[in-house]
Protein backbone atom coordinates (compact mmCIF):
# COMPACT_ATOMS: atom_id res chain seq x y z
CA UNK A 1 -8.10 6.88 -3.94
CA UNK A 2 -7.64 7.53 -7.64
CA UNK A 3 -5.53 4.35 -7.99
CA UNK A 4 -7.72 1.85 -8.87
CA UNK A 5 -9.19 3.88 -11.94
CA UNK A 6 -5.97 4.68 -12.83
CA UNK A 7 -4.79 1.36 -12.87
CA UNK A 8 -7.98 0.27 -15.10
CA UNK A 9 -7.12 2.62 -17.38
CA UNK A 10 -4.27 1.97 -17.85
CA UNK A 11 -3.79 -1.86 -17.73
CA UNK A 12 -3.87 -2.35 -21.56
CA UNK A 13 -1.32 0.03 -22.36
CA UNK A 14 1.02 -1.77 -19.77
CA UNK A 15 0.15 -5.30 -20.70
CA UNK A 16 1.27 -4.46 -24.42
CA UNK A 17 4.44 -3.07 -23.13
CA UNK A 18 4.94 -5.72 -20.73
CA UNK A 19 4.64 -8.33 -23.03
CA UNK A 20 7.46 -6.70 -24.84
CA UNK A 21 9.77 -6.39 -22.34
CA UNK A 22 9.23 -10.09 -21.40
CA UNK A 23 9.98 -10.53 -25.19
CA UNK A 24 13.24 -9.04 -24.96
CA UNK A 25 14.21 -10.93 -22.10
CA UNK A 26 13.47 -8.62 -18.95
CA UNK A 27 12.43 -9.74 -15.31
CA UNK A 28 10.09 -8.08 -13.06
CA UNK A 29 13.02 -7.47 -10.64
CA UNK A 30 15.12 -5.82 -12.92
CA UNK A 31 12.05 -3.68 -14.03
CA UNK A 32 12.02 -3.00 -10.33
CA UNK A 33 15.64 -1.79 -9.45
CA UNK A 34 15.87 -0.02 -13.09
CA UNK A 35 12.41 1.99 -11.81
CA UNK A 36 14.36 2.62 -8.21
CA UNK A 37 17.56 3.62 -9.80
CA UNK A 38 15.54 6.33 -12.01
CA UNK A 39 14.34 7.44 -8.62
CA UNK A 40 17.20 7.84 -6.98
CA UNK A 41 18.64 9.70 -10.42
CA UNK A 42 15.00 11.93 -9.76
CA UNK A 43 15.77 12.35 -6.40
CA UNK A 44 19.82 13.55 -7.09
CA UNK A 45 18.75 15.80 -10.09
CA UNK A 46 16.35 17.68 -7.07
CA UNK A 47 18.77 17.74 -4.62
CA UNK A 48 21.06 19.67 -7.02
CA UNK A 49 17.59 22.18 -7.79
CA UNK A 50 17.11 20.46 -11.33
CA UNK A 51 13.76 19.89 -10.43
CA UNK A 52 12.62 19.52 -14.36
CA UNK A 53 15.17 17.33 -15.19
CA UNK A 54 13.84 15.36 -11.50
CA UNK A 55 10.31 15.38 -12.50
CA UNK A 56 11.30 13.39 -15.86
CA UNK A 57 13.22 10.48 -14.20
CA UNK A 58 10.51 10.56 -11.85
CA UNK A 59 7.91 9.92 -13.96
CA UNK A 60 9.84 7.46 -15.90
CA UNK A 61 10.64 5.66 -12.25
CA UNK A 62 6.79 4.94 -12.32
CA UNK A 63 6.28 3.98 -14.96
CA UNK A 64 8.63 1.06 -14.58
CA UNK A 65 6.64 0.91 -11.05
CA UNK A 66 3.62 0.08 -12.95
CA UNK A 67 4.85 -2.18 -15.37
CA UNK A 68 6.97 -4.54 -12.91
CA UNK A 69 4.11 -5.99 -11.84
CA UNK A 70 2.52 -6.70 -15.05
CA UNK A 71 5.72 -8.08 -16.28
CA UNK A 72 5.37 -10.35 -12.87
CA UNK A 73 2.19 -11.56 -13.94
CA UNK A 74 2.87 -12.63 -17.48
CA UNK A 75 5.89 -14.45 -15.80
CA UNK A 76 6.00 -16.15 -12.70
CA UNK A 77 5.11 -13.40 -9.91
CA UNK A 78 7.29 -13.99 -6.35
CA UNK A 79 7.56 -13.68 -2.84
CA UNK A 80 10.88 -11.99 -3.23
CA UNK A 81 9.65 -9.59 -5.99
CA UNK A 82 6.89 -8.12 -3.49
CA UNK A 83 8.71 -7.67 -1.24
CA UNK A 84 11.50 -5.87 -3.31
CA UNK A 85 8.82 -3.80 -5.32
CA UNK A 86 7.45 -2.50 -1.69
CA UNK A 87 10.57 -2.04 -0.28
CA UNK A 88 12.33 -0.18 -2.89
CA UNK A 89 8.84 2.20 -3.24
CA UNK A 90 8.88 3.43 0.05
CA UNK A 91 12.79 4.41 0.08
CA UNK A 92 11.94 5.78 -3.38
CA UNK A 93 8.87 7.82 -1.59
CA UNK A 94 11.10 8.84 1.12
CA UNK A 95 13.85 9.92 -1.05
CA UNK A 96 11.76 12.95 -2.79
CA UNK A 97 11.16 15.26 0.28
CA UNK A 98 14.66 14.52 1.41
CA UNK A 99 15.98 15.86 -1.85
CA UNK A 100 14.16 19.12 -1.76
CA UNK A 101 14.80 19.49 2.29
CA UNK A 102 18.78 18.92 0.62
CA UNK A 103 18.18 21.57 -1.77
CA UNK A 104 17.12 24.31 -0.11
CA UNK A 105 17.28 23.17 3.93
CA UNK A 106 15.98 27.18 5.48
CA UNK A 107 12.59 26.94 3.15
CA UNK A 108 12.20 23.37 2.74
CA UNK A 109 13.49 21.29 5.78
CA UNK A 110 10.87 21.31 8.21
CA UNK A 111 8.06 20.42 5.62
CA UNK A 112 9.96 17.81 4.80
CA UNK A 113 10.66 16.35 7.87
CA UNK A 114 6.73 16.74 8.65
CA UNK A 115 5.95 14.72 5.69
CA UNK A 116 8.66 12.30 6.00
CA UNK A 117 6.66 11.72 9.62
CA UNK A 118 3.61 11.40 7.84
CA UNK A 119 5.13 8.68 5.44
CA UNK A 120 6.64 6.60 8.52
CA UNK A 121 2.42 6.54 9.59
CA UNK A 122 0.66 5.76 6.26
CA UNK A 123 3.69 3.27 5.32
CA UNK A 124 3.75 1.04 9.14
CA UNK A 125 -0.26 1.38 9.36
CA UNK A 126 -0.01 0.05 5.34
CA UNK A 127 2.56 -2.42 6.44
CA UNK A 128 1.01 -3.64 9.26
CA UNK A 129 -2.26 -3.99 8.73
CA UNK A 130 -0.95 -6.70 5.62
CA UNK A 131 0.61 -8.63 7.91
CA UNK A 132 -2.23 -8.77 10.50
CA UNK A 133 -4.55 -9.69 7.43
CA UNK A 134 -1.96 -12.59 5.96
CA UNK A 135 -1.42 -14.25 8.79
CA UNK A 136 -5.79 -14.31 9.05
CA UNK A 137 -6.03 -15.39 5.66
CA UNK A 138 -7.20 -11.93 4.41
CA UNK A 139 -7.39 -10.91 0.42
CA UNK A 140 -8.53 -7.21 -0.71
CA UNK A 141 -10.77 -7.60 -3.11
CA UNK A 142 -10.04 -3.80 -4.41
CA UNK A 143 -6.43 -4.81 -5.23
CA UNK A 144 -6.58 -9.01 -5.87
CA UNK A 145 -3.60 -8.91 -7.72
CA UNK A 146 -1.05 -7.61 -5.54
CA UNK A 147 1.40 -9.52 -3.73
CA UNK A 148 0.68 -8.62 -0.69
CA UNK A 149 -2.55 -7.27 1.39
CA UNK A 150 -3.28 -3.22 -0.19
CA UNK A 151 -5.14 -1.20 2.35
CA UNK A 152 -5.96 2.24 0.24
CA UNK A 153 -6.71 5.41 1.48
CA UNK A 154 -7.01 9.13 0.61
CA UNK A 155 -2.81 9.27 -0.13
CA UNK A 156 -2.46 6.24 -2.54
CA UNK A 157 0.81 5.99 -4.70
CA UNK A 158 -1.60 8.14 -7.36
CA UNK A 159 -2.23 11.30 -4.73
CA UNK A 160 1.33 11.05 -4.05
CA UNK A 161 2.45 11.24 -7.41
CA UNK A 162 0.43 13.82 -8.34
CA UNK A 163 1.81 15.99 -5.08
CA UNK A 164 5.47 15.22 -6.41
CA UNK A 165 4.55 16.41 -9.77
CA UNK A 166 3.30 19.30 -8.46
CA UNK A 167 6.66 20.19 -6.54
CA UNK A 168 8.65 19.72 -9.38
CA UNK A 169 6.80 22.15 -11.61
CA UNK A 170 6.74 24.76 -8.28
CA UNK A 171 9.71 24.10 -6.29
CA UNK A 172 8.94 27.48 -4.48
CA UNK A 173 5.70 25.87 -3.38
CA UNK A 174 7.54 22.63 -1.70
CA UNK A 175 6.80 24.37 1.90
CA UNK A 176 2.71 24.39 1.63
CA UNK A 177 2.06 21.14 -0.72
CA UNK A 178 4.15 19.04 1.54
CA UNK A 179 2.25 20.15 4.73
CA UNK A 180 -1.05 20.22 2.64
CA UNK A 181 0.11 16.36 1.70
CA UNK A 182 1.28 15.32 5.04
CA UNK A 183 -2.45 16.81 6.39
CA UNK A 184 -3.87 13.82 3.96
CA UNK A 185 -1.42 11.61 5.23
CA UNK A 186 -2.72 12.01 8.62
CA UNK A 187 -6.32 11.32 7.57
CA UNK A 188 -4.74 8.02 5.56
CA UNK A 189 -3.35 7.07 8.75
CA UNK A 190 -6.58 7.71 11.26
CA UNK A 191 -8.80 5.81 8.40
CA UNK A 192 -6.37 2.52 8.56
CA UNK A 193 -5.96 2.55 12.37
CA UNK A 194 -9.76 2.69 12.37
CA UNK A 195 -10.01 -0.35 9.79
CA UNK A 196 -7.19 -2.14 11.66
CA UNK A 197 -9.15 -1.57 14.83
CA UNK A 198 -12.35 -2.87 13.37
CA UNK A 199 -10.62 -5.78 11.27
CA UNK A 200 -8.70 -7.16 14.47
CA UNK A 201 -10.40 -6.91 17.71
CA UNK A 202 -11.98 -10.05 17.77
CA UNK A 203 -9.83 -13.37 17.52
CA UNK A 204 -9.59 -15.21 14.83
């Protein structure tokens, strides 16, 4: 929901640094795996209840998130780097619940596992639904410049950062944000069914 202003605002700032990195030699795929192996660091740091330490490899995770695709588009963007960027962001969304059900299973685990459900809906109805809308010719006109079909909805990589954030700087509150989050999740999820419903009942 709060990702396209976010993304407006800050496009210049990620051209500029984009245009650097393409400077200095970097592709958007290594951009990519660097941003997944900071998550994964993110991830390990609050597994190991360093959640500080977590929350500042997370953030710097998406911040190569958002500049792999402007590096892509000051190159040559791919098939192959879509699909990678996607791929790698939901094991990389997946991977943050997981580490706090790791690091403390008796208060965390069973949040975790609820929002981990939640993810599996938002991400297949997500995935889905672009597939459905490639193969009828589809293009959102939110998103244009993404490589693949972006249905939004109220848990958008923003809202999901933010809730991360948030159980960084209150571990002790994992429990209620990640049942809070995997409510809005669930309201993601009934929105795109009812879009995918509406999009695809009649033949092409």
């Amino acid at each position: 929901m709060i990702d396209r202003p976010a993304q407006a605002l800050l496009a210049p700032a990620l051209r500029a640094a984009a245009a650097l990195l393409v400077r200095r030699g970097f592709t958007a795929d290594s951009v990519t795996w660097a941003g997944f192996g900071l998550g994964m660091a993110a991830a390990g740091c609050i597994a190991l209840q360093r959640p500080l330490a977590g929350l500042v490899l997370l953030l710097a995770s998406r911040l190569c998130d958002g500049l792999d695709g402007a590096v892509a588009r000051l190159t040559q963007p791919t098939d192959r780097g879509a699909f990678l960027d996607i791929t790698l962001d939901f094991l990389f969304y997946a991977s943050i619940p997981l580490a706090f059900a790791l690091a403390d299973p008796p208060a965390n685990a069973l949040a975790a596992a609820v929002l981990l459900a939640a993810f599996i809906g938002t991400g297949s109805s997500f995935l889905a639904f672009a597939v459905l809308a490639e193969r009828r010719g589809l293009t959102s006109l939110a998103y244009p410049a993404k490589g693949l079909y972006y249905l939004g909805g109220l848990t958008e990589a923003g809202e999901t950062l933010a809730c991360f954030v948030a159980m960084c700087l209150w571990p002790a509150a994992f429990a209620p944000l990640a049942l809070g989050f995997a409510a809005l999740c669930g309201l993601t999820l009934l929105a795109r069914l009812h879009a995918g419903w509406r999009s695809f009942g009649v033949a092409p």
